[in-house]
C-alpha atoms as a PDB file:
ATOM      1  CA  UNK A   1      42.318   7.842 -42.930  1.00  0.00           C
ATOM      2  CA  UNK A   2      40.135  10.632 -44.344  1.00  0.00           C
ATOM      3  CA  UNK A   3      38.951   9.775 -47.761  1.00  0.00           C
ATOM      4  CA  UNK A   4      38.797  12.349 -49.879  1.00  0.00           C
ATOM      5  CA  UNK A   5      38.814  13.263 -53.991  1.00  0.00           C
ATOM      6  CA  UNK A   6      42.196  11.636 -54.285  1.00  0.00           C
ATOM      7  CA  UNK A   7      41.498   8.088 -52.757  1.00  0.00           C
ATOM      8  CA  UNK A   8      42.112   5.398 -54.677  1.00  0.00           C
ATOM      9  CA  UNK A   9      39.045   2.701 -55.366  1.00  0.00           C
ATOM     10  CA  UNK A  10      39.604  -0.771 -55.352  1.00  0.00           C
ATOM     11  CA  UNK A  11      36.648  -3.076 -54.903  1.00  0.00           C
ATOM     12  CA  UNK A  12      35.421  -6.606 -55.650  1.00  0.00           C
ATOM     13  CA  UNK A  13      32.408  -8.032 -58.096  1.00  0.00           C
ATOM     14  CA  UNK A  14      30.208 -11.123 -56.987  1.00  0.00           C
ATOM     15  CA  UNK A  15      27.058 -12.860 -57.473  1.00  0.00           C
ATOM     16  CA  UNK A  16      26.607 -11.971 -53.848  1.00  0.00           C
ATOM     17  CA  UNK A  17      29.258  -9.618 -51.962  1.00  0.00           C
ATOM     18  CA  UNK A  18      31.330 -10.659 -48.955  1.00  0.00           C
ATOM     19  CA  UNK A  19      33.273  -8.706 -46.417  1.00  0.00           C
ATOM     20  CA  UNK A  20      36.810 -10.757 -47.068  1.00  0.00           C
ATOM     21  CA  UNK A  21      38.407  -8.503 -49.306  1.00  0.00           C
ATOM     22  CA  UNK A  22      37.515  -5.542 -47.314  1.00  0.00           C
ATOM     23  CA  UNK A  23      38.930  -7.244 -43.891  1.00  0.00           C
ATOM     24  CA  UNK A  24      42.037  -8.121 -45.522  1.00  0.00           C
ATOM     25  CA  UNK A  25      42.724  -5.048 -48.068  1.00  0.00           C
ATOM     26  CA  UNK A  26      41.636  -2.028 -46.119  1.00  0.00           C
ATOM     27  CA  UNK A  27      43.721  -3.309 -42.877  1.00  0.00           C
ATOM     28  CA  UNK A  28      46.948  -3.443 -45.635  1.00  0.00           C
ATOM     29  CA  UNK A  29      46.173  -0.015 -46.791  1.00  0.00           C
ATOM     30  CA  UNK A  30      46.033   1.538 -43.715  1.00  0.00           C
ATOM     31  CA  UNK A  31      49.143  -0.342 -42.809  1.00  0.00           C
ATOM     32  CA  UNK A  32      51.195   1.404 -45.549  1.00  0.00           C
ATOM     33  CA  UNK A  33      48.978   4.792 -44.764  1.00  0.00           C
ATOM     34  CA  UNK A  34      48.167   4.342 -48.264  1.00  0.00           C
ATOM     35  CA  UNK A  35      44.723   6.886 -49.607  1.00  0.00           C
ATOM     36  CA  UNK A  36      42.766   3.984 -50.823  1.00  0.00           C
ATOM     37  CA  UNK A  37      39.669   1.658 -49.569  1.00  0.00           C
ATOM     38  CA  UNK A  38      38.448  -1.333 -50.680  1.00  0.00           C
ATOM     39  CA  UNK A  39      34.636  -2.102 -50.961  1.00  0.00           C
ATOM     40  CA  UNK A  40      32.661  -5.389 -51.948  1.00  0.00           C
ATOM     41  CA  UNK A  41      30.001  -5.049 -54.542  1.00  0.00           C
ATOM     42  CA  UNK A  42      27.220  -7.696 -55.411  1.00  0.00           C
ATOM     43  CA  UNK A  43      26.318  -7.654 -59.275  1.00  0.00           C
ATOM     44  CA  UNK A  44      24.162  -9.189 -61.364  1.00  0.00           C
ATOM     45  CA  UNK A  45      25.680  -7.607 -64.848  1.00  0.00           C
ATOM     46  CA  UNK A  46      29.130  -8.111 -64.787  1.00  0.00           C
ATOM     47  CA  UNK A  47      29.508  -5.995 -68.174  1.00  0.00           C
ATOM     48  CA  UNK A  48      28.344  -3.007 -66.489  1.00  0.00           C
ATOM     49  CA  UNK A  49      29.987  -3.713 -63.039  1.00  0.00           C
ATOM     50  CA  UNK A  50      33.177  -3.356 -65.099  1.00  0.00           C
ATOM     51  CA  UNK A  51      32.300  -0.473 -67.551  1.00  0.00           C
ATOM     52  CA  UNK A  52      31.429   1.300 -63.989  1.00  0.00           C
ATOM     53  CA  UNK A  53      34.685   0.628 -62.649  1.00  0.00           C
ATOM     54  CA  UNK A  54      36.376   2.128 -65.596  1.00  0.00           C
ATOM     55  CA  UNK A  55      34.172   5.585 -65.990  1.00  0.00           C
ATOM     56  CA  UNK A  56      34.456   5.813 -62.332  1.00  0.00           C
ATOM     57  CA  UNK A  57      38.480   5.346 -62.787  1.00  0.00           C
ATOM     58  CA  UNK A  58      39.122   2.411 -60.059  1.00  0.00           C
ATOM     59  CA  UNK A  59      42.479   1.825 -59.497  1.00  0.00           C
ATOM     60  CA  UNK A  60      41.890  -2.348 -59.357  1.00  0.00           C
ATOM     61  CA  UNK A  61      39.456  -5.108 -58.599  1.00  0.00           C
ATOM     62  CA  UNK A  62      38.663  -8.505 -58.275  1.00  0.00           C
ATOM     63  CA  UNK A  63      36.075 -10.949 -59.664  1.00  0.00           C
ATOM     64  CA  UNK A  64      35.049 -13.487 -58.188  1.00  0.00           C
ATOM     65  CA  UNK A  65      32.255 -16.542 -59.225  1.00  0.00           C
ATOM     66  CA  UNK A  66      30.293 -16.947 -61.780  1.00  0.00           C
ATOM     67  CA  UNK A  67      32.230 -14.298 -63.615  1.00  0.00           C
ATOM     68  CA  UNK A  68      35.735 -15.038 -63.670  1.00  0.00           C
ATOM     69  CA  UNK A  69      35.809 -16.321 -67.544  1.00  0.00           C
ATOM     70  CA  UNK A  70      32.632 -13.959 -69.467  1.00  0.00           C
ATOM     71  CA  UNK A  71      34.722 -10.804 -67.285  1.00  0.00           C
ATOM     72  CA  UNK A  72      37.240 -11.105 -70.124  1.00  0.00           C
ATOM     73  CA  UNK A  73      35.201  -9.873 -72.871  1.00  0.00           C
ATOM     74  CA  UNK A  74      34.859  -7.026 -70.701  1.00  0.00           C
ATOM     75  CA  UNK A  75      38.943  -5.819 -70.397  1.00  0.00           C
ATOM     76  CA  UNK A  76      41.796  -4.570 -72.400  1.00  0.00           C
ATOM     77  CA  UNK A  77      44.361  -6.860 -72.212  1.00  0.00           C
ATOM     78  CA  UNK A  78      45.445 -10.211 -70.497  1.00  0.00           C
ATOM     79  CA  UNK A  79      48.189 -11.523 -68.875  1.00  0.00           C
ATOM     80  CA  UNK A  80      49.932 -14.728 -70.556  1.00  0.00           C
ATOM     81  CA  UNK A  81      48.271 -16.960 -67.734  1.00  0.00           C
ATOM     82  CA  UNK A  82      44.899 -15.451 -68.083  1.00  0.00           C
ATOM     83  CA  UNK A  83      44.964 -16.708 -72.009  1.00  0.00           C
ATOM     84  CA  UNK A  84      45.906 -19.755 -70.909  1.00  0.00           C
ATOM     85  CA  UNK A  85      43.396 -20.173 -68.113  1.00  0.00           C
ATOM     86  CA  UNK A  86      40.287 -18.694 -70.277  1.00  0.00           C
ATOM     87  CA  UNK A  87      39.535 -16.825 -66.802  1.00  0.00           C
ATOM     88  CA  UNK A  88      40.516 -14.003 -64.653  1.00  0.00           C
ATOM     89  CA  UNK A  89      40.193 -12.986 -60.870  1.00  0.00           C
ATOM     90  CA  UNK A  90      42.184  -9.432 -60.917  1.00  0.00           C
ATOM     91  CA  UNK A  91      41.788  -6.302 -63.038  1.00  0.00           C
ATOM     92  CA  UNK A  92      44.207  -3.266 -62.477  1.00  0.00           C
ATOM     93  CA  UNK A  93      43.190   0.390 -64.711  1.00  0.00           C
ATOM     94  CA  UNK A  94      46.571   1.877 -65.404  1.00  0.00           C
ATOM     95  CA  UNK A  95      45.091   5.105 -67.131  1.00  0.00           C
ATOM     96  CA  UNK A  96      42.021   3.922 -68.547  1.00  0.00           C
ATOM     97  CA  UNK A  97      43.027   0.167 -69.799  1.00  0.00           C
ATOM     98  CA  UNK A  98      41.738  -2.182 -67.922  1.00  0.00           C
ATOM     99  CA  UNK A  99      44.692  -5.447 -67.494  1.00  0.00           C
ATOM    100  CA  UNK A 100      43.780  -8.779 -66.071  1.00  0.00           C
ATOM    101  CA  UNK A 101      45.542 -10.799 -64.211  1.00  0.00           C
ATOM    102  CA  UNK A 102      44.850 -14.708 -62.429  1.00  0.00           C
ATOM    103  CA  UNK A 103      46.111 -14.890 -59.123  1.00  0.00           C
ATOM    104  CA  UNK A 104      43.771 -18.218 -58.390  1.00  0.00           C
ATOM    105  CA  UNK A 105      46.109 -20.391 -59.905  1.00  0.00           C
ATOM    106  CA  UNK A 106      49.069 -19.327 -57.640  1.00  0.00           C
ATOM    107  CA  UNK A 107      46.862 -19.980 -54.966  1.00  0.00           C
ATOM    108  CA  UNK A 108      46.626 -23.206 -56.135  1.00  0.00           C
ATOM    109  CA  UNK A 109      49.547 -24.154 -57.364  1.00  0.00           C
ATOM    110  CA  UNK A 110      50.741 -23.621 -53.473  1.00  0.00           C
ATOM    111  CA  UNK A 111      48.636 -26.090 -51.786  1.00  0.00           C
ATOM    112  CA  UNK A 112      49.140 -28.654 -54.636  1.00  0.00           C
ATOM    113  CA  UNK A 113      52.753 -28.318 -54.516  1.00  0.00           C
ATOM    114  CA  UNK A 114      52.724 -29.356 -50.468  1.00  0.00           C
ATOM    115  CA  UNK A 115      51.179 -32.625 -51.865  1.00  0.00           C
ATOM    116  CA  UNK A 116      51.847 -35.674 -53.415  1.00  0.00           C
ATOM    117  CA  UNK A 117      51.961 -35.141 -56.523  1.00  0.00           C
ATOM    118  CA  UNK A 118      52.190 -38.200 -57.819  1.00  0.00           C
ATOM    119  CA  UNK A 119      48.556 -38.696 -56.226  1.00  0.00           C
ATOM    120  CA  UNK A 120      45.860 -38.361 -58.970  1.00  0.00           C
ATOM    121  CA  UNK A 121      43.773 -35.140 -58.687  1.00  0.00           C
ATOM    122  CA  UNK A 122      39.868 -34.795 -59.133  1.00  0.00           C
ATOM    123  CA  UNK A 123      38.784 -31.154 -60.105  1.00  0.00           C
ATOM    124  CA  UNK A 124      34.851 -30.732 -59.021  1.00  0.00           C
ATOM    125  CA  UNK A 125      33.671 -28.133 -61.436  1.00  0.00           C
ATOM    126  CA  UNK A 126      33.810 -26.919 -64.637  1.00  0.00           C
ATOM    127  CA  UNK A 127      34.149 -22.595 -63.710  1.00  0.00           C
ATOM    128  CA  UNK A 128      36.573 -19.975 -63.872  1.00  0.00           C
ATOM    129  CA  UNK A 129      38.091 -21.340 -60.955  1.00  0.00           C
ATOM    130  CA  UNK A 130      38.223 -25.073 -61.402  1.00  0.00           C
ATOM    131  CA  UNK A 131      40.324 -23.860 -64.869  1.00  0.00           C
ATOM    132  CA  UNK A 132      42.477 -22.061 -62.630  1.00  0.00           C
ATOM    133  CA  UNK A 133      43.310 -25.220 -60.945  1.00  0.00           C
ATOM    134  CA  UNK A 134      43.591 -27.152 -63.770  1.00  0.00           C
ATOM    135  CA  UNK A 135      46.194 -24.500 -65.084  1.00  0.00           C
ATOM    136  CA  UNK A 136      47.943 -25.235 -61.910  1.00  0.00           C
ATOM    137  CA  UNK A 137      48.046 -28.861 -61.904  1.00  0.00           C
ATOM    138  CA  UNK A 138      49.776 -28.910 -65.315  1.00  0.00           C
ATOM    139  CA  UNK A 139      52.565 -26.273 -64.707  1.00  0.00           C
ATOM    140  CA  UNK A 140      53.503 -29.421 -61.502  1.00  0.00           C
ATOM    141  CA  UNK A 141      52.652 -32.084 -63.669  1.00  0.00           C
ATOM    142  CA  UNK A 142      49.975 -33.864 -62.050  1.00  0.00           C
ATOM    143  CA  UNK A 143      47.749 -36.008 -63.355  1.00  0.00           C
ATOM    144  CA  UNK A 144      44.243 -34.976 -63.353  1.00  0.00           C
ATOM    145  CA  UNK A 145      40.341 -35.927 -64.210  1.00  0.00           C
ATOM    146  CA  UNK A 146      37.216 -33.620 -63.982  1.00  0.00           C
ATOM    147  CA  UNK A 147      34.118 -34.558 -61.684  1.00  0.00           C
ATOM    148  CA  UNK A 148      31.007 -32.504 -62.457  1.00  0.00           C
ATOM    149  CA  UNK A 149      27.032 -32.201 -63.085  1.00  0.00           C
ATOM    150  CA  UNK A 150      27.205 -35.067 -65.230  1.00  0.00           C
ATOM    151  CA  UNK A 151      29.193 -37.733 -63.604  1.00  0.00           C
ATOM    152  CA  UNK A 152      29.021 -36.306 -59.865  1.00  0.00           C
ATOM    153  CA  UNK A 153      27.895 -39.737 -58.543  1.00  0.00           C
ATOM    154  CA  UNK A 154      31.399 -40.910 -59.360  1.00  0.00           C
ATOM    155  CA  UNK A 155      32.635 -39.106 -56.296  1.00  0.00           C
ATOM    156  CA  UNK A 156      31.921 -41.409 -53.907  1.00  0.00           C
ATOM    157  CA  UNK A 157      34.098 -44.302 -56.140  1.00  0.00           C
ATOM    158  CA  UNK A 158      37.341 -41.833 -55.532  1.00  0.00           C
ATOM    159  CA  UNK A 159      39.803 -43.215 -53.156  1.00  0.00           C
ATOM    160  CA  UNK A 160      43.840 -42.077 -52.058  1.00  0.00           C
ATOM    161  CA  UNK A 161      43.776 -39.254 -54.396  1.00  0.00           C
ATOM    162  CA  UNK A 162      43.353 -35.526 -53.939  1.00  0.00           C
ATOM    163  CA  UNK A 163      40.163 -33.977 -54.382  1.00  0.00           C
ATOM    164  CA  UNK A 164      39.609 -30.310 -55.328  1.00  0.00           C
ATOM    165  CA  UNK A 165      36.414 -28.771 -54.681  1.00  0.00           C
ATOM    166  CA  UNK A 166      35.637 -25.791 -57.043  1.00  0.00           C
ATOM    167  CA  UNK A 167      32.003 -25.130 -56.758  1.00  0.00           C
ATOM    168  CA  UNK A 168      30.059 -23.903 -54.103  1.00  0.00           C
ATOM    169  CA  UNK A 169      28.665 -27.599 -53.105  1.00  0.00           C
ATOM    170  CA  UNK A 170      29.114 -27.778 -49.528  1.00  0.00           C
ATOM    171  CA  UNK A 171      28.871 -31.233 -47.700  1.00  0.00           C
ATOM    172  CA  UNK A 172      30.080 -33.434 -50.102  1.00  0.00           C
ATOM    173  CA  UNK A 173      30.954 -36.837 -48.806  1.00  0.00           C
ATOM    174  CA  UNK A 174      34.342 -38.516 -49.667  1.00  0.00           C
ATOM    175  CA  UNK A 175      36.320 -41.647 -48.516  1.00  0.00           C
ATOM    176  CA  UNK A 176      38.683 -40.562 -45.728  1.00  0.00           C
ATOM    177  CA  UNK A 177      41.999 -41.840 -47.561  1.00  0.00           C
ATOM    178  CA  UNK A 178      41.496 -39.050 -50.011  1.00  0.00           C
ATOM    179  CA  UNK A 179      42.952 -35.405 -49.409  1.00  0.00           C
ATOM    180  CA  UNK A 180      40.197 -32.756 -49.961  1.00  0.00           C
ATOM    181  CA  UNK A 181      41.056 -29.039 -50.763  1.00  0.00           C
ATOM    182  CA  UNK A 182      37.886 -26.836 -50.525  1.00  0.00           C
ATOM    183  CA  UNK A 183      37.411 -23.349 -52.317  1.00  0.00           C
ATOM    184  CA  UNK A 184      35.193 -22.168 -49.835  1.00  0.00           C
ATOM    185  CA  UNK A 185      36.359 -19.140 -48.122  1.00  0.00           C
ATOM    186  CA  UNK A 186      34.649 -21.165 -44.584  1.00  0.00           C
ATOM    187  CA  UNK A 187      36.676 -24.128 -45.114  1.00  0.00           C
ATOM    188  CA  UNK A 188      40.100 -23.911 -43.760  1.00  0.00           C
ATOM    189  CA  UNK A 189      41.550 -24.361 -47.052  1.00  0.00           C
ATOM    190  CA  UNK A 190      39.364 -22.146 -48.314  1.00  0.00           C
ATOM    191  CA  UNK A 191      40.736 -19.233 -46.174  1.00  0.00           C
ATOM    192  CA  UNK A 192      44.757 -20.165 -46.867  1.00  0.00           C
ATOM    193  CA  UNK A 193      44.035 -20.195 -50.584  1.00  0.00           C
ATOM    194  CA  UNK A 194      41.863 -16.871 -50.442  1.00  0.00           C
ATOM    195  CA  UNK A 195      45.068 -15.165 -48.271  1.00  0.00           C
ATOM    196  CA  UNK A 196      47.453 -16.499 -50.865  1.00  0.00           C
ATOM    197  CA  UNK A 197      45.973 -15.239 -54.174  1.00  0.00           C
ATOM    198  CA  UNK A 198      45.164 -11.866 -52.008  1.00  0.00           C
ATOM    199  CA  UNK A 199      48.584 -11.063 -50.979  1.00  0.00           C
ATOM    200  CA  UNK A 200      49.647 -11.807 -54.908  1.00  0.00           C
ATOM    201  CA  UNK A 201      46.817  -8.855 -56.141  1.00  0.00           C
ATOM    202  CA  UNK A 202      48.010  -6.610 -52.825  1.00  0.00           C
ATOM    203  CA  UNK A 203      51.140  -6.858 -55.150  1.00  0.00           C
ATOM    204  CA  UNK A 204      49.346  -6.175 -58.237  1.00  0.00           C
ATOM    205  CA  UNK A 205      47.406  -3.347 -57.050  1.00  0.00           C
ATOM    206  CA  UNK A 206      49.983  -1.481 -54.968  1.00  0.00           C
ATOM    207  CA  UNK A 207      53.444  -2.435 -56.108  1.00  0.00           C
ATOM    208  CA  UNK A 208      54.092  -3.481 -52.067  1.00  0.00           C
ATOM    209  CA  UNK A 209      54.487  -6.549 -50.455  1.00  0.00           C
ATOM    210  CA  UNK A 210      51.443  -7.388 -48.423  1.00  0.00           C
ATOM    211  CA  UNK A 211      52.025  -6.785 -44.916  1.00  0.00           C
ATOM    212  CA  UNK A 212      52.057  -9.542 -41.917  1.00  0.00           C
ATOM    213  CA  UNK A 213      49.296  -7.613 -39.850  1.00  0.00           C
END
């Protein structure tokens, strides 16, 4: 692909940029022969990441930790889900207003529906993300407490239940009878979740189904 002054811009804004989006988005693109890249930016000012995004007339873009909930300020309107959640993870400009969207949950909402669900559920964090899940666990009905900063130690007391780790804590030690799902895009369950919620804002961004490359 050539880019050129018509390509369309989509990119992502984090604490500290990765190359995920851009291995999964620009492959899709270029699969559909679409004029449009996708580029990871690292940001410490998530106000002006945003305000850049919208002078500069990107077509989309994701958000990613520790900026999923103050990004709201920041947009034009929210989807029904992103009220409810108090966070976002996807932004699309359709001329000039900036929408957002939560794809996390969906994400989410996947794995925890493969599960027991009558098995209680223990949220680690307190972030955009972790209200994502929480979002998630109510729309299936599941029963659910929050472990953080304050009563961490308690993690080690959790047995048979599911445990959902929404912070960037790696390591964390947990009895083997419980079932742990890990945000982390290294963790296995980190990845599925991260190719979920990405094939939901392929949708978002382009209209098309993401492809099976």
């Amino acid at each position: 692909m050539i880019i050129n002054k018509d390509t369309e811009i989509f990119c992502s804004f984090a604490k500290q940029a990765g190359n995920n989006g851009c291995n999964l988005f620009n492959p899709a693109f270029e699969y559909y022969k679409l004029n449009a890249i996708y580029k990871s930016f690292s940001v410490d000012n998530i106000e002006k990441a945003i305000e850049a995004a919208r002078i500069l007339n990107f077509r989309g873009f994701a958000v990613t930790m520790p900026f999923k909930k103050e990004a709201i300020k920041y947009v034009d309107d929210i989807s029904d889900e992103v009220e409810d959640i108090g966070a976002l993870n996807t932004v699309i400009n359709i001329g000039g207003e900036l929408i957002a969207y939560n794809t996390d949950f969906i994400a989410a909402e996947t794995l925890l529906n493969e599960l027991d669900k009558t098995k209680k559920l223990f949220i680690l964090g307190n972030g955009g993300y972790a209200a994502a899940v929480k979002y998630a666990a109510k729309t299936l009905g599941i029963l659910y407490d929050i472990i953080n900063r304050n009563n961490w130690k308690n993690i080690k007391d959790i047995k048979s239940s599911i445990i959902y780790n929404c912070t960037p804590v790696s390591n964390i030690e947990i009895d083997k009878s419980n079932i742990f799902i890990d945000c982390s895009i290294t963790s296995e369950t980190g990845k599925r979740l991260s190719i979920i919620q990405a094939e939901h804002q392929f949708k978002l961004y382009t209209g098309l189904n993401f492809p099976k490359l």
